[in-house]
C-alpha atoms as a PDB file:
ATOM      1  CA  UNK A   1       0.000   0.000   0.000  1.00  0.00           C
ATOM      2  CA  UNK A   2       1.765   3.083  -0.490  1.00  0.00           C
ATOM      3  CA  UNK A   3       0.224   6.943   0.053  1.00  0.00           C
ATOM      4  CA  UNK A   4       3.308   9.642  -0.590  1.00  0.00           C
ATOM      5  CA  UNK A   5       2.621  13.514  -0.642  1.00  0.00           C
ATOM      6  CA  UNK A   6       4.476  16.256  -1.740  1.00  0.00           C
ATOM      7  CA  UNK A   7       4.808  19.687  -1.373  1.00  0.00           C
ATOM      8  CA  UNK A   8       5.148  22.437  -4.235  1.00  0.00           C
ATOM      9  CA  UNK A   9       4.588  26.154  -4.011  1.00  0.00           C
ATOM     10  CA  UNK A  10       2.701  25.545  -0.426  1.00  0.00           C
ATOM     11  CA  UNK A  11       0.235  23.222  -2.247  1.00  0.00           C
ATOM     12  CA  UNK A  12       0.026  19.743  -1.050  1.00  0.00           C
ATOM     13  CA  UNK A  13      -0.189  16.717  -3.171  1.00  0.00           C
ATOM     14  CA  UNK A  14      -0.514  12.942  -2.369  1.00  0.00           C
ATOM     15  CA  UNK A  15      -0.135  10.164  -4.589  1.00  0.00           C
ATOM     16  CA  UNK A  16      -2.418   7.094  -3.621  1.00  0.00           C
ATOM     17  CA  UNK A  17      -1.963   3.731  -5.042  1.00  0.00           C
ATOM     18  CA  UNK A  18      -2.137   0.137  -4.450  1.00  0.00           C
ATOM     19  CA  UNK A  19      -5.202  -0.348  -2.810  1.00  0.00           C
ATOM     20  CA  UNK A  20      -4.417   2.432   0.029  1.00  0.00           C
ATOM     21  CA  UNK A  21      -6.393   4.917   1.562  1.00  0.00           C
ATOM     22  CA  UNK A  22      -5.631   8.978   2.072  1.00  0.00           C
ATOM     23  CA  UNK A  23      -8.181  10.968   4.057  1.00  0.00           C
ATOM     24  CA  UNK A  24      -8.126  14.683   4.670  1.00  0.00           C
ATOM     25  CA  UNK A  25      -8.899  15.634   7.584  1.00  0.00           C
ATOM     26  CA  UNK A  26     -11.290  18.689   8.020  1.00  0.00           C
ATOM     27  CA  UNK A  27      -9.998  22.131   6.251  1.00  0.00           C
ATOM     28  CA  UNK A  28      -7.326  20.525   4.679  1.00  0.00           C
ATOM     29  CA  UNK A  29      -6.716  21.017   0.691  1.00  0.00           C
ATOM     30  CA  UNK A  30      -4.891  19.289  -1.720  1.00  0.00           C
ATOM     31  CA  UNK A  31      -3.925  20.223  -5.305  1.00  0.00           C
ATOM     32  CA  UNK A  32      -3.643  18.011  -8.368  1.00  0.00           C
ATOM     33  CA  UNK A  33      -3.718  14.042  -6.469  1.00  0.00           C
ATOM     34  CA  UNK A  34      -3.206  11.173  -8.407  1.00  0.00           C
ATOM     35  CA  UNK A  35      -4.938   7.805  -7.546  1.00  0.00           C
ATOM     36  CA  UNK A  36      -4.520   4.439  -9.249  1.00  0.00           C
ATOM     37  CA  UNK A  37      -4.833   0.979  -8.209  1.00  0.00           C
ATOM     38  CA  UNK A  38      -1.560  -0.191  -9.023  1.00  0.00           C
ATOM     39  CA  UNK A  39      -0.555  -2.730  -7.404  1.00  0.00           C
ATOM     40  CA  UNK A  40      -3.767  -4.109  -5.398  1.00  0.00           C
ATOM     41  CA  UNK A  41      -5.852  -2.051  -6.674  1.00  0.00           C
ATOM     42  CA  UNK A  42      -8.906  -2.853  -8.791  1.00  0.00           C
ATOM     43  CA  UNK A  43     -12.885  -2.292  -9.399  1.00  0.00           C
ATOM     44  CA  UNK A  44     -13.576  -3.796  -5.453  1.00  0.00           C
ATOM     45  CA  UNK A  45     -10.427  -2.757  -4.035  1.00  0.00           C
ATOM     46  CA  UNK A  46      -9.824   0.432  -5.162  1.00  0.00           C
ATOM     47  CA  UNK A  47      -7.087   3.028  -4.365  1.00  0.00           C
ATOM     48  CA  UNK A  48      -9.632   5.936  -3.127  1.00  0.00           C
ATOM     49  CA  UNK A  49      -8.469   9.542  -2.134  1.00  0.00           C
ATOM     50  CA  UNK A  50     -11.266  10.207   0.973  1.00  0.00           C
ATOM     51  CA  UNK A  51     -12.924  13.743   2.050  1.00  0.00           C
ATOM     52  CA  UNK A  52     -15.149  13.199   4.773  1.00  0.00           C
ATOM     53  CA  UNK A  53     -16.654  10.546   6.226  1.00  0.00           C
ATOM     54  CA  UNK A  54     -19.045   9.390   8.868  1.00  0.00           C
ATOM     55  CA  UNK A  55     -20.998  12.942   8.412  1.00  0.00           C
ATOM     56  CA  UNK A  56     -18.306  14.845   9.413  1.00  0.00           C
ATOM     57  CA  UNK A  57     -17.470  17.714   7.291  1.00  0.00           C
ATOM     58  CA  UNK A  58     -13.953  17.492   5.912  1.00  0.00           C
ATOM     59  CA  UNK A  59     -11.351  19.066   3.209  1.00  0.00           C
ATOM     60  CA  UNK A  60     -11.195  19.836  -0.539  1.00  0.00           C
ATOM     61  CA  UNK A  61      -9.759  17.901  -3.077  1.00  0.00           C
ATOM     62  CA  UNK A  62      -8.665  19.914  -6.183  1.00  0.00           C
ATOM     63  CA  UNK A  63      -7.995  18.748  -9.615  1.00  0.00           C
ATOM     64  CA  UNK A  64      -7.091  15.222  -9.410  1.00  0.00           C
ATOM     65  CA  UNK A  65      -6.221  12.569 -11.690  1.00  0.00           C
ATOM     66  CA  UNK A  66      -7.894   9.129 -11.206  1.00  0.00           C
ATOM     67  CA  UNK A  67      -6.748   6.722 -13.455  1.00  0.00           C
ATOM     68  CA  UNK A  68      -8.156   2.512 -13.248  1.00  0.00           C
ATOM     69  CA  UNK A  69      -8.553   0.972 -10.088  1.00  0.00           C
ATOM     70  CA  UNK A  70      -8.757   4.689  -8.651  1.00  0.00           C
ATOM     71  CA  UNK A  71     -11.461   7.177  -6.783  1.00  0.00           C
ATOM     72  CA  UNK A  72     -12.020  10.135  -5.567  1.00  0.00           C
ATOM     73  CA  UNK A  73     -14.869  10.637  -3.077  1.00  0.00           C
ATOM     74  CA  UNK A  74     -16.290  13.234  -1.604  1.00  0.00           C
ATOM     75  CA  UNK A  75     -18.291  12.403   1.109  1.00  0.00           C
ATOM     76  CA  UNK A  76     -19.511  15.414   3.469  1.00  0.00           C
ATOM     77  CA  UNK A  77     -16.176  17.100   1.698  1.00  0.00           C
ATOM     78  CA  UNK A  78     -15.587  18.929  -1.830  1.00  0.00           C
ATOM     79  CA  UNK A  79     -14.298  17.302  -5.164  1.00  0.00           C
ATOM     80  CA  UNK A  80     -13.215  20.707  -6.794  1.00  0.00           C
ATOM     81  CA  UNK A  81     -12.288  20.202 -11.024  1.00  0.00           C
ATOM     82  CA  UNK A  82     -10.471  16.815 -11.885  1.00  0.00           C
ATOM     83  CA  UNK A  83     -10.530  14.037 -15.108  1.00  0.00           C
ATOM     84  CA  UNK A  84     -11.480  10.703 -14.363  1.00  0.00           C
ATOM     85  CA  UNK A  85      -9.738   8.460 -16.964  1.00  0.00           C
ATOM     86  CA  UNK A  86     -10.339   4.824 -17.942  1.00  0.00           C
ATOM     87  CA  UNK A  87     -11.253   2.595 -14.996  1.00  0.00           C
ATOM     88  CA  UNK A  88     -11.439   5.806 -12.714  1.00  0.00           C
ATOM     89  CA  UNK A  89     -13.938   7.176 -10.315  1.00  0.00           C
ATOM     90  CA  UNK A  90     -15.558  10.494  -9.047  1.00  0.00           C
ATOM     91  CA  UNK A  91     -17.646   9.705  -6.503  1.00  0.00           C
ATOM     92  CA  UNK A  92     -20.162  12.424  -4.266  1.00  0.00           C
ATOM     93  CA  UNK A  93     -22.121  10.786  -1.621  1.00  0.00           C
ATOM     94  CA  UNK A  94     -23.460  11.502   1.880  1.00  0.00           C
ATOM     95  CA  UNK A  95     -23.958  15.085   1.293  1.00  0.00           C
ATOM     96  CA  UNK A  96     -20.738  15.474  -0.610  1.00  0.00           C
ATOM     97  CA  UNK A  97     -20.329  17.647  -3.872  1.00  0.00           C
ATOM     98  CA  UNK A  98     -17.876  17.221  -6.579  1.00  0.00           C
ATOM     99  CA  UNK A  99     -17.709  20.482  -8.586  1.00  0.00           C
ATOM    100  CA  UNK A 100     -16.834  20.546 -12.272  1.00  0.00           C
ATOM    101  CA  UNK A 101     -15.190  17.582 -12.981  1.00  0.00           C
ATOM    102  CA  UNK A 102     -14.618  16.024 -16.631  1.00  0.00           C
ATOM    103  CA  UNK A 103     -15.553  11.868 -17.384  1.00  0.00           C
ATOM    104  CA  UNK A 104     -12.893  10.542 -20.093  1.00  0.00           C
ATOM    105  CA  UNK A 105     -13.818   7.264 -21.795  1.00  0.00           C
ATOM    106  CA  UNK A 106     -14.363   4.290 -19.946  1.00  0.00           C
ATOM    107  CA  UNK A 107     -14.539   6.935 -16.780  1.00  0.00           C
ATOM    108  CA  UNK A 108     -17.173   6.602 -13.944  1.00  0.00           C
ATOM    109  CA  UNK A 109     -19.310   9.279 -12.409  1.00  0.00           C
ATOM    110  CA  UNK A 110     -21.564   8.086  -9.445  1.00  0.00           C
ATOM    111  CA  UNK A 111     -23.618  10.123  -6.885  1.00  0.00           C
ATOM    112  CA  UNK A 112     -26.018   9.327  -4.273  1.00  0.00           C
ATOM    113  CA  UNK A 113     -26.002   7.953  -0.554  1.00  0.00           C
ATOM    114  CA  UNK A 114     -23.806   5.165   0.507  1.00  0.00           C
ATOM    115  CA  UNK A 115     -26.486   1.955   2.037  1.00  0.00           C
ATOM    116  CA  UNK A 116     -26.864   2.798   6.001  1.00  0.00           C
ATOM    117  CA  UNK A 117     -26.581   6.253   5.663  1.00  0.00           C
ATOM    118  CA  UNK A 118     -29.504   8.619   6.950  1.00  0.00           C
ATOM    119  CA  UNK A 119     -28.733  12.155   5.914  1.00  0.00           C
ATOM    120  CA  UNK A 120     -28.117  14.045   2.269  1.00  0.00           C
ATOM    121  CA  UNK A 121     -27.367  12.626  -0.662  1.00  0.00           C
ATOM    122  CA  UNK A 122     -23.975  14.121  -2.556  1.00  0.00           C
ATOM    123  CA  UNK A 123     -24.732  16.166  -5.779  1.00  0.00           C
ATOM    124  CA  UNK A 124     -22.503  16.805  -8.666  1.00  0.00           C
ATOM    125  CA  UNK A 125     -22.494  20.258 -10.324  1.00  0.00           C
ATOM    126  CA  UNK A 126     -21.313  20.956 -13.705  1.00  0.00           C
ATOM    127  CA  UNK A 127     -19.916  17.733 -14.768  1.00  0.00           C
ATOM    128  CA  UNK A 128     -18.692  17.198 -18.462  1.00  0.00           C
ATOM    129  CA  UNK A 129     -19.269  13.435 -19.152  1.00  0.00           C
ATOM    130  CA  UNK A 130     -17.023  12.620 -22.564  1.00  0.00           C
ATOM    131  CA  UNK A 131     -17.747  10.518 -25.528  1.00  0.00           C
ATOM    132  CA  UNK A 132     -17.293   6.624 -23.479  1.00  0.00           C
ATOM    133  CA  UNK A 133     -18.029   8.309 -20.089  1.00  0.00           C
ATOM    134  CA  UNK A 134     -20.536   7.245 -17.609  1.00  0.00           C
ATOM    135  CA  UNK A 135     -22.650   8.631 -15.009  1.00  0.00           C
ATOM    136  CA  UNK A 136     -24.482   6.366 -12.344  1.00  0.00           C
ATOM    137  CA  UNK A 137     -27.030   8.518 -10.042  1.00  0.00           C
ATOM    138  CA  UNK A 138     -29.338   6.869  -7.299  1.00  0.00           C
ATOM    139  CA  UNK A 139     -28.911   3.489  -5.734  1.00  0.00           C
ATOM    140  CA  UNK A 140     -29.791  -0.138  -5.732  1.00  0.00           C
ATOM    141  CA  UNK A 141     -26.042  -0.985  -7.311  1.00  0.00           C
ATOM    142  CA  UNK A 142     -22.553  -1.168  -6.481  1.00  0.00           C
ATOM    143  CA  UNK A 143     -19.860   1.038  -7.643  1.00  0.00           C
ATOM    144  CA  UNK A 144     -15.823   0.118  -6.524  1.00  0.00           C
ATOM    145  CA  UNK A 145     -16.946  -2.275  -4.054  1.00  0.00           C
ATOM    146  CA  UNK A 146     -19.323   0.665  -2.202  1.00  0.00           C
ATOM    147  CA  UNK A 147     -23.195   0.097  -2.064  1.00  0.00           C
ATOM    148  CA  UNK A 148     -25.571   2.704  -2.720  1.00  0.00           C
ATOM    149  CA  UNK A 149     -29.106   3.179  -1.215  1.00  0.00           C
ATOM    150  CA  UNK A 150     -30.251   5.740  -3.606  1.00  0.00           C
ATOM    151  CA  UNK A 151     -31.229   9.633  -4.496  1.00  0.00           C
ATOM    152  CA  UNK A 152     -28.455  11.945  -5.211  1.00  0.00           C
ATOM    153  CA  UNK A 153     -28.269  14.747  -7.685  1.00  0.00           C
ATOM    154  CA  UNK A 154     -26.561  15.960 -10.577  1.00  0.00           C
ATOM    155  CA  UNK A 155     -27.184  19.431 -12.374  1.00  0.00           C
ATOM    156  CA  UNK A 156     -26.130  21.777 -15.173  1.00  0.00           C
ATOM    157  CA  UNK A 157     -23.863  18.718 -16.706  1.00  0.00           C
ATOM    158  CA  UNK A 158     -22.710  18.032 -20.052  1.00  0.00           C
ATOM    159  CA  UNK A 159     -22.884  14.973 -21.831  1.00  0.00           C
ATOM    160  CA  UNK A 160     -21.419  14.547 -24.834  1.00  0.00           C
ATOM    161  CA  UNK A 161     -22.091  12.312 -27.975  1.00  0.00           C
ATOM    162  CA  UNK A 162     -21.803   8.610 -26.794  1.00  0.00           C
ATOM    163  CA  UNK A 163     -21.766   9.364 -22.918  1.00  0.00           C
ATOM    164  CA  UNK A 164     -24.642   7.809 -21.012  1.00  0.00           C
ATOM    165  CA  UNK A 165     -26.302   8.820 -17.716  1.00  0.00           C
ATOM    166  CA  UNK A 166     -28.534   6.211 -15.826  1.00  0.00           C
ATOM    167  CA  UNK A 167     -30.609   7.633 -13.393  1.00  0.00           C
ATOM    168  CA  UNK A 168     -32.557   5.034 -10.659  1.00  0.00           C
ATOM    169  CA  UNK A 169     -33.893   4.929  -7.305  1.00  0.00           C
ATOM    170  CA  UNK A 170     -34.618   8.365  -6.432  1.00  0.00           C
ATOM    171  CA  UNK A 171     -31.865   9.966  -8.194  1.00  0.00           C
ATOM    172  CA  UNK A 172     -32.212  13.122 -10.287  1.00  0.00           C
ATOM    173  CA  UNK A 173     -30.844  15.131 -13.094  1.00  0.00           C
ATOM    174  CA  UNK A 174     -31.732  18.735 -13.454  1.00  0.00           C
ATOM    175  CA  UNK A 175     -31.124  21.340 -16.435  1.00  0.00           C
ATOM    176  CA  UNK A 176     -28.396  19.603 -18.271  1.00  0.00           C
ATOM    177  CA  UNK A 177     -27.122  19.276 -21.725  1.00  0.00           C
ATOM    178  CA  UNK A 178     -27.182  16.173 -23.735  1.00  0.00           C
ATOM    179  CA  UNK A 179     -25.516  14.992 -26.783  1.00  0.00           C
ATOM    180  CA  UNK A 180     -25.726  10.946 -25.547  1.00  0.00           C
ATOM    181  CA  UNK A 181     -28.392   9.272 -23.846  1.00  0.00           C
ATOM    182  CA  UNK A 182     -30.078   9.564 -20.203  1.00  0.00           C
ATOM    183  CA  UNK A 183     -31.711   6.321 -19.255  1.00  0.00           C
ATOM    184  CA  UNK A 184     -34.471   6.655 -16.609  1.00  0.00           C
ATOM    185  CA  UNK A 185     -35.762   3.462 -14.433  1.00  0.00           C
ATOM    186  CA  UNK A 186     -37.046   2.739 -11.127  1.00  0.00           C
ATOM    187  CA  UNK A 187     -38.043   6.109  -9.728  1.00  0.00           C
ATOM    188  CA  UNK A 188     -35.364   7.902 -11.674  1.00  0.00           C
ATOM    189  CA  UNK A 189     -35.977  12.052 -12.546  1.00  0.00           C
ATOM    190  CA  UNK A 190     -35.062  14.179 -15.000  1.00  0.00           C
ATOM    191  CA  UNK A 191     -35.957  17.708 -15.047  1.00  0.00           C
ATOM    192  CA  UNK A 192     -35.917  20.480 -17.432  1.00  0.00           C
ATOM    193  CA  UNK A 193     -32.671  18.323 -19.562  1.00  0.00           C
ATOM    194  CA  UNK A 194     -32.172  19.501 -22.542  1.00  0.00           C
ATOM    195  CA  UNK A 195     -31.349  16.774 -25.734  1.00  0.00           C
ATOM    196  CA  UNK A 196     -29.541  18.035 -28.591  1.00  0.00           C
ATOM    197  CA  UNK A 197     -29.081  15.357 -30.568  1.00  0.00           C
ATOM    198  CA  UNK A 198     -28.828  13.578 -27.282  1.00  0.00           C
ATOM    199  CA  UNK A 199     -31.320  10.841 -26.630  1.00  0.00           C
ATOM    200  CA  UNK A 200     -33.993  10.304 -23.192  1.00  0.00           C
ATOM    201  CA  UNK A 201     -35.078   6.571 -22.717  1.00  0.00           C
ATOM    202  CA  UNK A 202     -37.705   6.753 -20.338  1.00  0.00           C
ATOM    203  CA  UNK A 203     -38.963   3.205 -18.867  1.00  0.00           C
ATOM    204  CA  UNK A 204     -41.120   1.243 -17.599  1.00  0.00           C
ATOM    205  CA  UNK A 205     -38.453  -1.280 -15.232  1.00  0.00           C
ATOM    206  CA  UNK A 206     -39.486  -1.502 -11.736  1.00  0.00           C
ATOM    207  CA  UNK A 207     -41.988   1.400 -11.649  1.00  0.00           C
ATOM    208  CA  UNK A 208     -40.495   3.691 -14.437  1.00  0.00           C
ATOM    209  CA  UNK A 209     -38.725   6.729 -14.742  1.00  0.00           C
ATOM    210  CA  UNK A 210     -40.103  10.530 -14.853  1.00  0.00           C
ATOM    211  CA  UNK A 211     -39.343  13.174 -16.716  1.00  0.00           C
ATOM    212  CA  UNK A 212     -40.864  17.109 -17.151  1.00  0.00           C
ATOM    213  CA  UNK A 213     -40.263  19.624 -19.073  1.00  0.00           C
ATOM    214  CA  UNK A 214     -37.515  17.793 -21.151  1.00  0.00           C
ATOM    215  CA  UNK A 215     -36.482  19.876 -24.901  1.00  0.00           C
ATOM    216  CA  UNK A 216     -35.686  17.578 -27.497  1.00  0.00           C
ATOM    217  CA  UNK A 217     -34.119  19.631 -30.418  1.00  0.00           C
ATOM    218  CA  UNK A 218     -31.858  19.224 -33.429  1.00  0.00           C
ATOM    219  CA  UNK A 219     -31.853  15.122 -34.053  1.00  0.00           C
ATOM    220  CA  UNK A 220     -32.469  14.555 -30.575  1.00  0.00           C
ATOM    221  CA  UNK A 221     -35.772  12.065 -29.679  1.00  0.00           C
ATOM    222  CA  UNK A 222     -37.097  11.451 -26.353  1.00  0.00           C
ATOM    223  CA  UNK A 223     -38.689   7.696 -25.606  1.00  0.00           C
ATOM    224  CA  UNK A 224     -41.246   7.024 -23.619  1.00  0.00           C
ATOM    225  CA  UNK A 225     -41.660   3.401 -22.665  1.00  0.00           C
ATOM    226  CA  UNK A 226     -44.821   1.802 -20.567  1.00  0.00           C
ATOM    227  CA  UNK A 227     -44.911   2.891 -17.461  1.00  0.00           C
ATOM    228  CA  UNK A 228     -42.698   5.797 -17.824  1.00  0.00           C
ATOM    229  CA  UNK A 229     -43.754   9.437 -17.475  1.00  0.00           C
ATOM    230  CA  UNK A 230     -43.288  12.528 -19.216  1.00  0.00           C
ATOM    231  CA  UNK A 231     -44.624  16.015 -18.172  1.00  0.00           C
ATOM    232  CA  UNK A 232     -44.397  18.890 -20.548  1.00  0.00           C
ATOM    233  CA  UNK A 233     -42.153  17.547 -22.945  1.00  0.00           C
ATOM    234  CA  UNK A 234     -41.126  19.952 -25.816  1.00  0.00           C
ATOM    235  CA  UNK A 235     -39.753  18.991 -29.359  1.00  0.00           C
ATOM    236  CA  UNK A 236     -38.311  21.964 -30.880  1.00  0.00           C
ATOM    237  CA  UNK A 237     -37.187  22.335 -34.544  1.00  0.00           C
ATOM    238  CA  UNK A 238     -35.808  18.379 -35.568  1.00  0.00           C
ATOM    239  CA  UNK A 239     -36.617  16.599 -32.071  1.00  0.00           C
ATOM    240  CA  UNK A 240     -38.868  13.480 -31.789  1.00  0.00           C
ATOM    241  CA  UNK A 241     -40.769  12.336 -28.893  1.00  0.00           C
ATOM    242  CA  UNK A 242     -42.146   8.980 -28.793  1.00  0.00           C
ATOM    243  CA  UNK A 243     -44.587   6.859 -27.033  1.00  0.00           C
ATOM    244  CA  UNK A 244     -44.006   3.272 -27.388  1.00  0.00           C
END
């Protein structure tokens, strides 16, 4: 296991690896971390870079690189900027928020409330998922060897052609911009997303998703499976909602 900081113009770094652990403890910042699971690491032993934890409000991680077997989480603390590459991880739970971070391809997104936990959800604000990126939001899954319960939020993303979102179990997207495809199940909301030349799959699994006031514009086409709902849909100039 191996967790090594350094420090440059005041700014502290750590590099975490190998299946190891680093958690800030409350007020603390660090600038430009790198986490990987080399060595041990891997999708249910991950190397994870920690803010907060056990509802305590903690630091601020800034601009990190998470590369596979790798994750950042912010939970009660701040992800601030950051890429998530191939086999890496943002993660905002338990009333954690990760702030502007990019998905690369094959990258992983996920936000909501770790099982056993009682307060907030995290939220993730302004995230720009890339063509191959994913975004998980709610519960009833696991994600790096963590459960989650459900809700959590994500808002004013950016999801690129051939990113997908799935949205379950109380999660929610609001006012965000897509270019791939949002898939909403299971108690899943989206509201006010806009799809240009994106695509919304609405269904009908396990009680069905909900949407209102999606736009579907330019190429884009919102589906709308049994069981699913949709409230005050739009389809502006070359957008296509259908009911199947």
């Amino acid at each position: 296991m191996s967790v090594n900081f350094t420090v440059n113009e005041g700014k502290t770094s750590y590099t975490v690896t190998s299946g190891s652990t680093n958690l800030l403890s409350a007020g603390q910042t660090s600038y430009y971390d790198v986490v990987s699971g080399v060595g041990a690491g891997g999708t249910n032993y991950p190397s994870v870079d920690l803010t907060g934890s056990n509802g305590v409000a903690s630091g601020v991680i800034v601009s990190a690189s998470v590369y596979s077997g790798g994750a950042v989480v912010a939970a009660n603390g701040t992800i601030s900027g950051g890429t998530a590459y191939s086999g890496g991880a943002f993660v905002a739970a338990n009333q954690g928020v990760a702030y502007d971070t990019v998905i690369a391809s094959s990258g992983l997104l996920t936000v909501g409330k770790i099982q056993g936990y009682d307060g907030d959800p995290g939220k993730a604000i302004d995230p720009h998922v890339l063509a191959g990126g994913t975004a998980v939001v709610g519960g009833g899954f696991t994600a790096k060897g963590v459960t989650f319960s459900g809700a959590g939020v994500i808002s004013g993303g950016t999801f690129d052609l051939g990113s997908v979102e799935d949205i379950t179990s109380a999660g929610t997207n609001i006012g965000s911009l897509f270019g791939g495809t949002q898939i909403l199940s299971a108690g899943g909301t989206s509201l006010s997303d806009i799809f240009s030349g994106g695509t919304q799959l609405i269904s009908g699994v396990n009680g069905g998703g909900y949407a209102s006031g999606s736009i579907v514009s330019s190429g884009g086409k919102v589906d709308v499976y049994s069981a699913g709902i949709l409230s005050a849909g739009t389809a502006a100039a070359g957008g296509t909602i259908m009911v199947e």
